[in-house]
Structures are given as C-alpha cells and as structure tokens.
N, C-alpha and C. Protein backbone atom coordinates (compact mmCIF):
# COMPACT_ATOMS: atom_id res chain seq x y z
N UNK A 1 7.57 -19.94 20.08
CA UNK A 1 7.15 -18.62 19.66
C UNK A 1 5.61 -18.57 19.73
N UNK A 2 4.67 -17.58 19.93
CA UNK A 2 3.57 -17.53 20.51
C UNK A 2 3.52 -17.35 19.02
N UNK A 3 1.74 -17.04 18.92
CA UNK A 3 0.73 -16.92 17.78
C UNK A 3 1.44 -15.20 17.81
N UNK A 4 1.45 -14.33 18.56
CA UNK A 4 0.96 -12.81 18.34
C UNK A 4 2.90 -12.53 17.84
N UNK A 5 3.55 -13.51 18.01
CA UNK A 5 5.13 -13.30 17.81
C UNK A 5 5.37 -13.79 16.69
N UNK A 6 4.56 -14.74 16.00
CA UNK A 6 5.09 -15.48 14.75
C UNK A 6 4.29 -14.38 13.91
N UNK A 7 2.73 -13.83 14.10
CA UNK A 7 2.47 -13.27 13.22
C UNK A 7 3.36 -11.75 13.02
N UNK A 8 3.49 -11.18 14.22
CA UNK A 8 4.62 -10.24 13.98
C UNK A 8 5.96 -10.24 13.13
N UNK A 9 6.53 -11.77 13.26
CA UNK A 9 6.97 -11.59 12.38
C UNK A 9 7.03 -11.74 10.98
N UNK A 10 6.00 -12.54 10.60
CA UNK A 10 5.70 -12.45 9.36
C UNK A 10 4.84 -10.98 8.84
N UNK A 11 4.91 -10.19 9.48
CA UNK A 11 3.88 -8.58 9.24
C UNK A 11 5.48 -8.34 8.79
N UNK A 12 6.70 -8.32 9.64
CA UNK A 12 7.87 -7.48 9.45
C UNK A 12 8.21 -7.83 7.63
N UNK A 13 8.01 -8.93 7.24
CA UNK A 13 8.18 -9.77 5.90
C UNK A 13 7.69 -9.22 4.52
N UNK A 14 6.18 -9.20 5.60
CA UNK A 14 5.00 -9.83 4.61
C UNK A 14 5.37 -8.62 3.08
N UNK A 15 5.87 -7.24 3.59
CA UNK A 15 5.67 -6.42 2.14
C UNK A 15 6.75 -6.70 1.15
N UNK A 16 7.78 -7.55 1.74
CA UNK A 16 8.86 -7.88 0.51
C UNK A 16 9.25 -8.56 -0.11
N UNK A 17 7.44 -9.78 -0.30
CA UNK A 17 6.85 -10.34 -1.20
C UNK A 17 6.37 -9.59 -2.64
N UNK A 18 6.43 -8.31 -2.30
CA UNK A 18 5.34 -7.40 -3.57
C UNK A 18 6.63 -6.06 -4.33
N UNK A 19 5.82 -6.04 -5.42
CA UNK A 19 6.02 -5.27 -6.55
C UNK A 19 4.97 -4.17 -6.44
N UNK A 20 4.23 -4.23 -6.64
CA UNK A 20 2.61 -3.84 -6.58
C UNK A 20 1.41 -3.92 -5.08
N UNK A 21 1.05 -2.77 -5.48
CA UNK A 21 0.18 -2.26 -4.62
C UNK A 21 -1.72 -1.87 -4.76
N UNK A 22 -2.12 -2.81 -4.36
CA UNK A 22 -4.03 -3.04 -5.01
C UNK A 22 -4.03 -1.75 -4.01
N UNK A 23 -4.75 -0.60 -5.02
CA UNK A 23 -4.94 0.72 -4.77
C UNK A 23 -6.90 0.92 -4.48
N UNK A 24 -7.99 1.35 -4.21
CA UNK A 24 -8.90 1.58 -3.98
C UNK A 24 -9.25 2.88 -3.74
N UNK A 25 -9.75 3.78 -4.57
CA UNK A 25 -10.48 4.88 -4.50
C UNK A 25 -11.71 5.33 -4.67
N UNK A 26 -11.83 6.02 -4.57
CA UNK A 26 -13.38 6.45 -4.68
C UNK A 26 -13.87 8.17 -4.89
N UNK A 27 -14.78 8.02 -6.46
CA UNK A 27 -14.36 9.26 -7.02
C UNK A 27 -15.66 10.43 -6.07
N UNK A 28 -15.34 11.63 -6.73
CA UNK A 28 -16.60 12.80 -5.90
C UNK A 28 -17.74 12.28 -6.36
N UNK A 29 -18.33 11.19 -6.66
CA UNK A 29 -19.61 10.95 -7.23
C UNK A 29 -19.86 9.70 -6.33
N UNK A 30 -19.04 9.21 -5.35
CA UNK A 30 -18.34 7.99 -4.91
C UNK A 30 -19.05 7.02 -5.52
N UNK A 31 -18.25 6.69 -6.53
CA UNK A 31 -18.19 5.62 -7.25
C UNK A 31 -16.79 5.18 -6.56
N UNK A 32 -16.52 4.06 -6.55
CA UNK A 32 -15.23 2.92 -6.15
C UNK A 32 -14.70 2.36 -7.42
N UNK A 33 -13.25 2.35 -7.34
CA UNK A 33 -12.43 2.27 -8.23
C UNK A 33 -11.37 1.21 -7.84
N UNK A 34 -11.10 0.42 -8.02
CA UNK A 34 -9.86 -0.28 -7.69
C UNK A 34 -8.99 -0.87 -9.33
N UNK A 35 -7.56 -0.52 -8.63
CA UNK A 35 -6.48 -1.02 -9.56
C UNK A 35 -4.98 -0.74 -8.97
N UNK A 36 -4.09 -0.70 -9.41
CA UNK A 36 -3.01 -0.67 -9.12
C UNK A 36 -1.75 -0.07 -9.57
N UNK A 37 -0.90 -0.32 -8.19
CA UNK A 37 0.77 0.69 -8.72
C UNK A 37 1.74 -0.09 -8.17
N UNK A 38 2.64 -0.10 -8.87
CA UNK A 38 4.53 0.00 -8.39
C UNK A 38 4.14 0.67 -6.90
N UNK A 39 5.24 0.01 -6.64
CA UNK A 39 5.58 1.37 -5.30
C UNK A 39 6.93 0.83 -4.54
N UNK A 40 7.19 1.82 -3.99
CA UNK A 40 8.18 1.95 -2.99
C UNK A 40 7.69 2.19 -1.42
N UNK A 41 8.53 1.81 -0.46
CA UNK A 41 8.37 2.13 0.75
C UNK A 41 9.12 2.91 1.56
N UNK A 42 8.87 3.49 2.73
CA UNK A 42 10.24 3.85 3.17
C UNK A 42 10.09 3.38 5.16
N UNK A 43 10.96 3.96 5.67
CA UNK A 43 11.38 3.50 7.16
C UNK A 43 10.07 3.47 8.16
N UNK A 44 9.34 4.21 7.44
CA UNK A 44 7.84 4.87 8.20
C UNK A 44 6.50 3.96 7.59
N UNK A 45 6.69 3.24 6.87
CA UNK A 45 5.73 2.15 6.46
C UNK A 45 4.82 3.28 5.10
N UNK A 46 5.27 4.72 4.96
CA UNK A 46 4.14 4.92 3.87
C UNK A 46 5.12 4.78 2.18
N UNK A 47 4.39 4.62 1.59
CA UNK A 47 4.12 3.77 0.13
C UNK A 47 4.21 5.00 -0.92
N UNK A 48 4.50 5.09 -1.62
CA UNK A 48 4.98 5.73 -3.10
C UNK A 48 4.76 4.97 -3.46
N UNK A 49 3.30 6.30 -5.04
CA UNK A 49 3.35 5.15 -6.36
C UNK A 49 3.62 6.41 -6.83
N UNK A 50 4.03 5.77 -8.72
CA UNK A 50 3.78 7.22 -9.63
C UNK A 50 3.20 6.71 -10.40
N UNK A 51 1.90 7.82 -10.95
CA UNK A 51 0.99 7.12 -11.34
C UNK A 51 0.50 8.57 -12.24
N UNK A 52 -0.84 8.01 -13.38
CA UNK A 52 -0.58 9.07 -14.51
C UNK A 52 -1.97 9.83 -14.14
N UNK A 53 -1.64 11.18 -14.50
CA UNK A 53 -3.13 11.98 -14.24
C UNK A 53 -4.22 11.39 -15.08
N UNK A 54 -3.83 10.74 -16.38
CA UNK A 54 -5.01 10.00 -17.31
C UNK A 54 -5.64 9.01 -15.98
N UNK A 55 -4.90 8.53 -15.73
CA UNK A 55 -6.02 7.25 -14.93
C UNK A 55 -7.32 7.67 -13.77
N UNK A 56 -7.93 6.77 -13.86
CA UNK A 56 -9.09 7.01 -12.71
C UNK A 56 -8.76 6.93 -11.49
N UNK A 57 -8.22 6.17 -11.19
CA UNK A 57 -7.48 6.23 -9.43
C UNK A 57 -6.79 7.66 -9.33
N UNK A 58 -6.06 8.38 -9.98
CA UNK A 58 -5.64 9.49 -9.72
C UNK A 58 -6.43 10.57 -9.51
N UNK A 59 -7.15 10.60 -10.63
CA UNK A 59 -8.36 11.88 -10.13
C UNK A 59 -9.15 11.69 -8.86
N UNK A 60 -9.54 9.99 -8.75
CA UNK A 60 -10.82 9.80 -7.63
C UNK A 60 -9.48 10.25 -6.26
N UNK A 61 -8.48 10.21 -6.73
CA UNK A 61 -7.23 10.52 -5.50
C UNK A 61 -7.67 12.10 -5.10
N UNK A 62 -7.20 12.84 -6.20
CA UNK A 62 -7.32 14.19 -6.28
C UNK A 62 -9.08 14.76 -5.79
N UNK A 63 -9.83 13.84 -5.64
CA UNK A 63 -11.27 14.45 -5.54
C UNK A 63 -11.57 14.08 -4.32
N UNK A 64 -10.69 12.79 -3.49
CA UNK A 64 -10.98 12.12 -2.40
C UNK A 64 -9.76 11.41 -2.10
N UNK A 65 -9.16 11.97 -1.28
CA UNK A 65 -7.20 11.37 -0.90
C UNK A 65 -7.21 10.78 -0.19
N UNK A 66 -8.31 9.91 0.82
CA UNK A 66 -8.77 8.64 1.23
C UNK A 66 -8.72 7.56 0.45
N UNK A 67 -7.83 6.74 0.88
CA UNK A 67 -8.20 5.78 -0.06
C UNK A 67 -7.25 3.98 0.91
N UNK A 68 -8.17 3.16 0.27
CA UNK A 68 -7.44 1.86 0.77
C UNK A 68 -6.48 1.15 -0.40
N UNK A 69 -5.50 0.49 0.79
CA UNK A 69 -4.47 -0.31 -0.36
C UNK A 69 -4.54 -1.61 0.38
N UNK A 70 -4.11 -2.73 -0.30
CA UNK A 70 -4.12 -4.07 -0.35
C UNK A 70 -2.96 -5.16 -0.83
N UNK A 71 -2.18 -5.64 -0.54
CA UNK A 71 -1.10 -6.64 -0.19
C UNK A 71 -1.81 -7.69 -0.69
N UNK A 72 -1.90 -8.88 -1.48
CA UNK A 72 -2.98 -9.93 -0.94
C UNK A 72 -1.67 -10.95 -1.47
N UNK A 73 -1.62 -11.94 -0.58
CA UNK A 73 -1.17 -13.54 -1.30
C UNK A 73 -1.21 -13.67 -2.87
N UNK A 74 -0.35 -14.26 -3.52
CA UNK A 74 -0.52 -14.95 -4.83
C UNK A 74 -1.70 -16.23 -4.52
N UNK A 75 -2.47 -16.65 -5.39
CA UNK A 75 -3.56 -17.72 -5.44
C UNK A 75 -2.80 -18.70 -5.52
N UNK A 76 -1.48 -19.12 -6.23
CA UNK A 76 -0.83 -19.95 -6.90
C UNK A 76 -0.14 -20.45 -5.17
N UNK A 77 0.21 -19.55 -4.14
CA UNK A 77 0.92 -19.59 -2.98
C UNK A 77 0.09 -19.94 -2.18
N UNK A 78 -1.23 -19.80 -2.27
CA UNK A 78 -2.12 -19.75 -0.68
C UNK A 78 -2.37 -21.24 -0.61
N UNK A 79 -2.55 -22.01 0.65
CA UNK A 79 -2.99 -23.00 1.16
C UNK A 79 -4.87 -23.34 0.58
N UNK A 80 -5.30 -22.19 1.03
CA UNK A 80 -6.69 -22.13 0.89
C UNK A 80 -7.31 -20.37 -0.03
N UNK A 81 -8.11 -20.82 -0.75
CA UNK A 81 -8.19 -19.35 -1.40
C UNK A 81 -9.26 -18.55 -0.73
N UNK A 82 -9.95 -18.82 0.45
CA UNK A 82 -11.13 -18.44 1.20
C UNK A 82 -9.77 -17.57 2.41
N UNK A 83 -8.58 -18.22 2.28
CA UNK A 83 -7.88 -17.50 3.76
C UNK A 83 -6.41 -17.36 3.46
N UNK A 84 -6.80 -16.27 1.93
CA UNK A 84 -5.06 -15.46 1.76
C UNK A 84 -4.54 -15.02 2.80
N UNK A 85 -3.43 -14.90 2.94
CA UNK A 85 -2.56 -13.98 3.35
C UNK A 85 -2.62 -12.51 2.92
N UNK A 86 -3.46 -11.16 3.70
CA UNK A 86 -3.41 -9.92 3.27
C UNK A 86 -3.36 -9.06 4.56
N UNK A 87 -2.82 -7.79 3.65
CA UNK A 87 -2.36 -6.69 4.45
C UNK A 87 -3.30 -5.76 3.97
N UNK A 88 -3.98 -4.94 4.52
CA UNK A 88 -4.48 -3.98 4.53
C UNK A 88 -4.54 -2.54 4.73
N UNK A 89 -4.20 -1.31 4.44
CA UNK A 89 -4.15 -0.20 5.05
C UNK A 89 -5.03 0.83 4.74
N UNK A 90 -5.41 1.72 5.60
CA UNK A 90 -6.26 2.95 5.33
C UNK A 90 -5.59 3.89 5.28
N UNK A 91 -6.03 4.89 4.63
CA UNK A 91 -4.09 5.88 3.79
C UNK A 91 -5.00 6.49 3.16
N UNK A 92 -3.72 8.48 3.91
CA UNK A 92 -3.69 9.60 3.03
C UNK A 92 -3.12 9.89 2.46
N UNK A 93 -3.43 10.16 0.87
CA UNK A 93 -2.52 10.26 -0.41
C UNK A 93 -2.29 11.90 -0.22
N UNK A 94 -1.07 12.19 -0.27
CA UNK A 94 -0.45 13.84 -0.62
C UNK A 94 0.42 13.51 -2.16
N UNK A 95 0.62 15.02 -2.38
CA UNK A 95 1.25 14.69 -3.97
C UNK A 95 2.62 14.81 -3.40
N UNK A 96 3.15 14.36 -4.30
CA UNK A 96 4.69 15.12 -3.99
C UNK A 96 4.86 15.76 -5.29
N UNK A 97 5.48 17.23 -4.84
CA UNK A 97 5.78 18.01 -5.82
C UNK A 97 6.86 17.64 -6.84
N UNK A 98 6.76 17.70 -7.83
CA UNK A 98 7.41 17.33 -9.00
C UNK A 98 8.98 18.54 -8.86
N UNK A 99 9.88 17.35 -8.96
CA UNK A 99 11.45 18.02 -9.05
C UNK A 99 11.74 18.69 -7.98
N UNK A 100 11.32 18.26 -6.82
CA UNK A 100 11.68 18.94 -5.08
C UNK A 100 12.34 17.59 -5.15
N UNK A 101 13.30 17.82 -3.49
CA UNK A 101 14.67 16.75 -3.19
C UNK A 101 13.66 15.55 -2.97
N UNK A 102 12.54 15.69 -2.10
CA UNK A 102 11.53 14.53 -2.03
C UNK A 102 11.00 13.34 -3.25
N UNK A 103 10.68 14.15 -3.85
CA UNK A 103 10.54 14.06 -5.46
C UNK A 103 11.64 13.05 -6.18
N UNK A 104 12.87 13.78 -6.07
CA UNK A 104 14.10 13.40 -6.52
C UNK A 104 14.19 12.21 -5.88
N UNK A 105 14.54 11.80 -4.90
CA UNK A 105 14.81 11.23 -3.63
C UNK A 105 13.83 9.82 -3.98
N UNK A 106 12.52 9.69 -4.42
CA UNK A 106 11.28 8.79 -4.37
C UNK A 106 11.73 7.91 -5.82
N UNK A 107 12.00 9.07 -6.96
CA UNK A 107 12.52 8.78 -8.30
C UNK A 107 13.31 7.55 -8.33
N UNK A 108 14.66 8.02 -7.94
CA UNK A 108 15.64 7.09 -7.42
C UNK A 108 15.43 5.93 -6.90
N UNK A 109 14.84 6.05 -6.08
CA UNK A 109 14.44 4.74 -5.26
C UNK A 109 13.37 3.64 -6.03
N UNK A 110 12.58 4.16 -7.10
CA UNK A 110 11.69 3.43 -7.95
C UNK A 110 12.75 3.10 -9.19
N UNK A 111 14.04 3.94 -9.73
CA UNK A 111 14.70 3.64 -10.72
C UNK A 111 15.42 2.29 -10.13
N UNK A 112 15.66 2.40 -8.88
CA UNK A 112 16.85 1.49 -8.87
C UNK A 112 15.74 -0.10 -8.41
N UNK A 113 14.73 0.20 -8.15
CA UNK A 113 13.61 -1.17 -8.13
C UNK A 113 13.17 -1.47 -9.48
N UNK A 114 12.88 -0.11 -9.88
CA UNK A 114 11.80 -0.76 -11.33
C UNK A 114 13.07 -0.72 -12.94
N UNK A 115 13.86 -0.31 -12.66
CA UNK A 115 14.79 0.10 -13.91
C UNK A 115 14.26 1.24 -14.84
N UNK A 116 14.80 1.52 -15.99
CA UNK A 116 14.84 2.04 -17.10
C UNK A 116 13.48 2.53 -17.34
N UNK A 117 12.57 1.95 -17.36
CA UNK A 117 11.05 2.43 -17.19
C UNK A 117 10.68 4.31 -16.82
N UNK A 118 11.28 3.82 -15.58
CA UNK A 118 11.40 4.83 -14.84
C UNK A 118 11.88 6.20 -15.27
N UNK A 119 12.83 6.20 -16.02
CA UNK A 119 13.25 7.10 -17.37
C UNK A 119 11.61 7.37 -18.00
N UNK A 120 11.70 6.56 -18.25
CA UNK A 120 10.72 6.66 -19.65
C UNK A 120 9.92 7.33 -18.80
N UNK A 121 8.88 7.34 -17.56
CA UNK A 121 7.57 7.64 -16.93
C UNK A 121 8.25 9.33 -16.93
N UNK A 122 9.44 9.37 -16.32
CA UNK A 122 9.84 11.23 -15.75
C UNK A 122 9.65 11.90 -16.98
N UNK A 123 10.56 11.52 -18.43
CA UNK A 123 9.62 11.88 -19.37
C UNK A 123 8.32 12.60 -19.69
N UNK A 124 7.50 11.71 -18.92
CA UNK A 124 5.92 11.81 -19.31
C UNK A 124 5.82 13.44 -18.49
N UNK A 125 4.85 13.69 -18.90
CA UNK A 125 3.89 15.15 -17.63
C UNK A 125 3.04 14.92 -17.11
N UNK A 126 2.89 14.10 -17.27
CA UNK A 126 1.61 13.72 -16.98
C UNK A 126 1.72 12.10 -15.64
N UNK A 127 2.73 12.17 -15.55
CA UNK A 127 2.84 11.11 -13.80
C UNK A 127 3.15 12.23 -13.07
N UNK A 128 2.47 11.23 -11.63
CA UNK A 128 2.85 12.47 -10.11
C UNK A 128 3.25 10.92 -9.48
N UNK A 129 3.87 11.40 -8.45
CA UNK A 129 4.13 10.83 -7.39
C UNK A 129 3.47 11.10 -5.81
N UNK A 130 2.34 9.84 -5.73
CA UNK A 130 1.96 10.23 -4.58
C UNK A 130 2.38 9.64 -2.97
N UNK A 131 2.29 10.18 -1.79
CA UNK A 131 2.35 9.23 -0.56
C UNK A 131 1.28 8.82 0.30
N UNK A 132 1.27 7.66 -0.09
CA UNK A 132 0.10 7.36 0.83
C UNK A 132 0.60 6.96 2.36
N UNK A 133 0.24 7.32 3.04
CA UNK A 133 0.25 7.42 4.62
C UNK A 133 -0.48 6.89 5.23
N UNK A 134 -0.46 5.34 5.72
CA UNK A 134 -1.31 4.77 6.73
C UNK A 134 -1.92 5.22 7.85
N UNK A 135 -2.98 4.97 7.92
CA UNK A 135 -3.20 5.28 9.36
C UNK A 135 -4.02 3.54 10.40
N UNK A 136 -3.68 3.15 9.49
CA UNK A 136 -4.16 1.92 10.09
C UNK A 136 -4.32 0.67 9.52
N UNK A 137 -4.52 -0.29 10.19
CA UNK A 137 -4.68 -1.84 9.28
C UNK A 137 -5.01 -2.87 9.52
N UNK A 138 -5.02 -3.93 8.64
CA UNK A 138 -5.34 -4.90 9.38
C UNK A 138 -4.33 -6.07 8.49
N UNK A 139 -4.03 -7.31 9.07
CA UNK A 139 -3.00 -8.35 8.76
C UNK A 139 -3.81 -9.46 9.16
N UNK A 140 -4.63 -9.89 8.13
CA UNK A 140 -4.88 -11.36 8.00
C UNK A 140 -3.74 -12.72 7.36
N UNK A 141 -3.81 -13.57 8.59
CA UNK A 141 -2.62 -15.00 8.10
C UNK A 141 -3.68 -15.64 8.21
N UNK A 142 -4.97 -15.83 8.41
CA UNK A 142 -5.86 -17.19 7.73
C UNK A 142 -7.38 -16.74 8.86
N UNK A 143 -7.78 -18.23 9.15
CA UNK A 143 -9.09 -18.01 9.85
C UNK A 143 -8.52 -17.80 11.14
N UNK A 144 -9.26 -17.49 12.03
CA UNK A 144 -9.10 -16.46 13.13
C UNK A 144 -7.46 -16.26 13.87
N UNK A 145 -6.79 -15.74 12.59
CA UNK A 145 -5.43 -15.64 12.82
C UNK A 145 -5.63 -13.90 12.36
N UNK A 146 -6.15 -13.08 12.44
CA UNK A 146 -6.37 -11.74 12.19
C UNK A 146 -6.18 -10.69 12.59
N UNK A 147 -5.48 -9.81 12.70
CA UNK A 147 -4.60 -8.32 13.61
C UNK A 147 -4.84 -6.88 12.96
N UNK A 148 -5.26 -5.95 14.12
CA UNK A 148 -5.55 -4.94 13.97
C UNK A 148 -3.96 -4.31 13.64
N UNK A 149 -3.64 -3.48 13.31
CA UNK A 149 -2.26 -2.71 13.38
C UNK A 149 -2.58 -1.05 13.72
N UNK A 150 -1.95 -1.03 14.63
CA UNK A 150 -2.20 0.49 15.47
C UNK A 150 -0.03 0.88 15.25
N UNK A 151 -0.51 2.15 16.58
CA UNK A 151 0.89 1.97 16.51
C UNK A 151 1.66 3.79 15.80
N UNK A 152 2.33 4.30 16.74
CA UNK A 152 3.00 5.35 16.21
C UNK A 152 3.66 5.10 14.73
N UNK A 153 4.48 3.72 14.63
CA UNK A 153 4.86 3.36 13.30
C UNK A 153 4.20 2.11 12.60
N UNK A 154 3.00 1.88 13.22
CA UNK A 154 2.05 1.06 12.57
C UNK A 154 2.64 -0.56 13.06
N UNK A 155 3.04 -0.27 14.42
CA UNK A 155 4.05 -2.09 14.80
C UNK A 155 3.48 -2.48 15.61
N UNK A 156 2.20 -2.25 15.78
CA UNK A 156 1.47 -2.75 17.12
C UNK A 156 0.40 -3.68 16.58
N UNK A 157 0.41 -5.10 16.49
CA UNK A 157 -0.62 -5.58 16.30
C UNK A 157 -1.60 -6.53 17.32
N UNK A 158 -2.31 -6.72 17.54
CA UNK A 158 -3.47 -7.06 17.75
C UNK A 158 -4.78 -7.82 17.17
N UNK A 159 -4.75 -8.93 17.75
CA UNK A 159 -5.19 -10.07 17.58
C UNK A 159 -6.58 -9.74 17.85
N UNK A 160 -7.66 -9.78 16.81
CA UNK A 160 -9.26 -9.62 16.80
C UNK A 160 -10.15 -10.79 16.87
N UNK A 161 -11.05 -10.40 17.90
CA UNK A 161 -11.66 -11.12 18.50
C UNK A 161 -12.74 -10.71 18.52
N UNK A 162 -14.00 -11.45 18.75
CA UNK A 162 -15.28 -11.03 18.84
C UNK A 162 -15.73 -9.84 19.31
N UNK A 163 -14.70 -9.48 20.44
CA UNK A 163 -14.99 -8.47 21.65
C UNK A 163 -14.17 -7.23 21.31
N UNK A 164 -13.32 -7.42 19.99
CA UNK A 164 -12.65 -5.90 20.11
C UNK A 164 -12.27 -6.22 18.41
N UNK A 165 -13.64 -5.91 17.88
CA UNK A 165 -13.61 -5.99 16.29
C UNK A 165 -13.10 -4.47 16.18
C-alpha cells in the first residue's frame, strides 16, 4: 500500500476516534476564541454541534460564521507530541432552525450518541444547533506525512510539499 493509500485510509477512520470537536472562532472585535462541542456527522463530512447562546463561540459564530475545527490525537496515544495525528477543517457555520425536520432529524442523531443529556439540552432555549460545512483541510499523520483535502466531498487528498504548500 503506498504512503497517499495508507493515509487515505486512515483520513476514512480518523473521525471515529472522537466525541468532540476543538471549535475556533473569532468574535466582531476579532478576538480568537477556542473551545469545544459534541457533534455529529453526516454522509457529506459536515459536523453538528448544539451549543448554548450563553457561550462565546456561539456569538463570535453569529458575528463571524467562519470558523476552524480540529480533530487532534489523544497525548496519551501519540508516538511523539511534536507530530499528533490531526484533522483540520475550514467551515461555514449556518443555524439550523429550531423544530424543522432538519432540526428534528440532527436531535436524534445526538440522542442516540450522547443519551439522555440530550433531553435535558432541548429543554433549554437557549441551545441552537449549528452546521458547520467544510470547505477544506488539512490531515496531518506526523513529519512530512501531511495532506491537503480538496474534493467535491472533501476525499481528495494530497500530499504537501515544499512546492504546493
């Protein structure tokens, strides 16, 4: 199996290692924010979190729907801590409207991952459910083992090199 076939297939893997999703925003003052969500995925590679209007990632969402997310290795798992294992994406957050089939549909799919919780959050008024939508990435497996991800469904990767950073 070549280098660009093994890492492919560990890209097909790599997200069903995680629970959680390292979120990065940045508010209208751009200040940078990083923290995190639950999430779900679906067939198209974009990501559902639900997440509460109190928090700062949500507003800097709502002020700036650009935003990066992050995959990274456990420390406890990595070989070397200078060359985790991470996934990267650049992603537009839309809301999803509260109690549409979409809505419904995202719910479900976080009840039957996260349990009972999930009750408790629909409850609240104060969570939305957003989608973040890749538009691009990158898949580091160590030192110059590194891939761009292009791609109508984000499956095209590409091995970076001096000449096509």
């Amino acid at each position: 199996m070549s280098q660009l076939e093994q890492a492919q297939a560990e890209y097909a893997s790599f997200l069903q290692e995680f629970q959680s999703v390292i979120i990065s925003t940045v508010s209208q003052d751009g200040i940078p924010n990083s923290s995190y969500a639950p999430f779900v995925i679906d067939e198209g590679k974009n990501i559902y979190i639900y997440i509460s209007d109190l928090a700062i990632h949500t507003q800097n969402i709502y002020a700036n729907p650009q935003l990066s997310i992050l995959f990274i290795e456990d420390e406890a798992k990595s070989n070397n801590i200078f060359a985790r294992r991470r996934l990267s994406f650049d992603c537009t957050a839309t809301l999803i409207e509260r109690d549409t089939d979409t809505w419904n549909k995202i719910v479900d799919q976080l009840q039957e991952r996260f349990g009972e919780m999930i009750e408790v959050l629909k409850s609240l008024g104060d969570f939305r459910i957003f989608q973040l939508i890749p538009s691009s990435g990158r898949f580091i497996l160590g030192f110059g083992n590194a891939y761009k991800i292009s791609g109508d469904n984000l499956n095209q990767l590409t091995h970076i090199t001096r000449d096509n950073r």
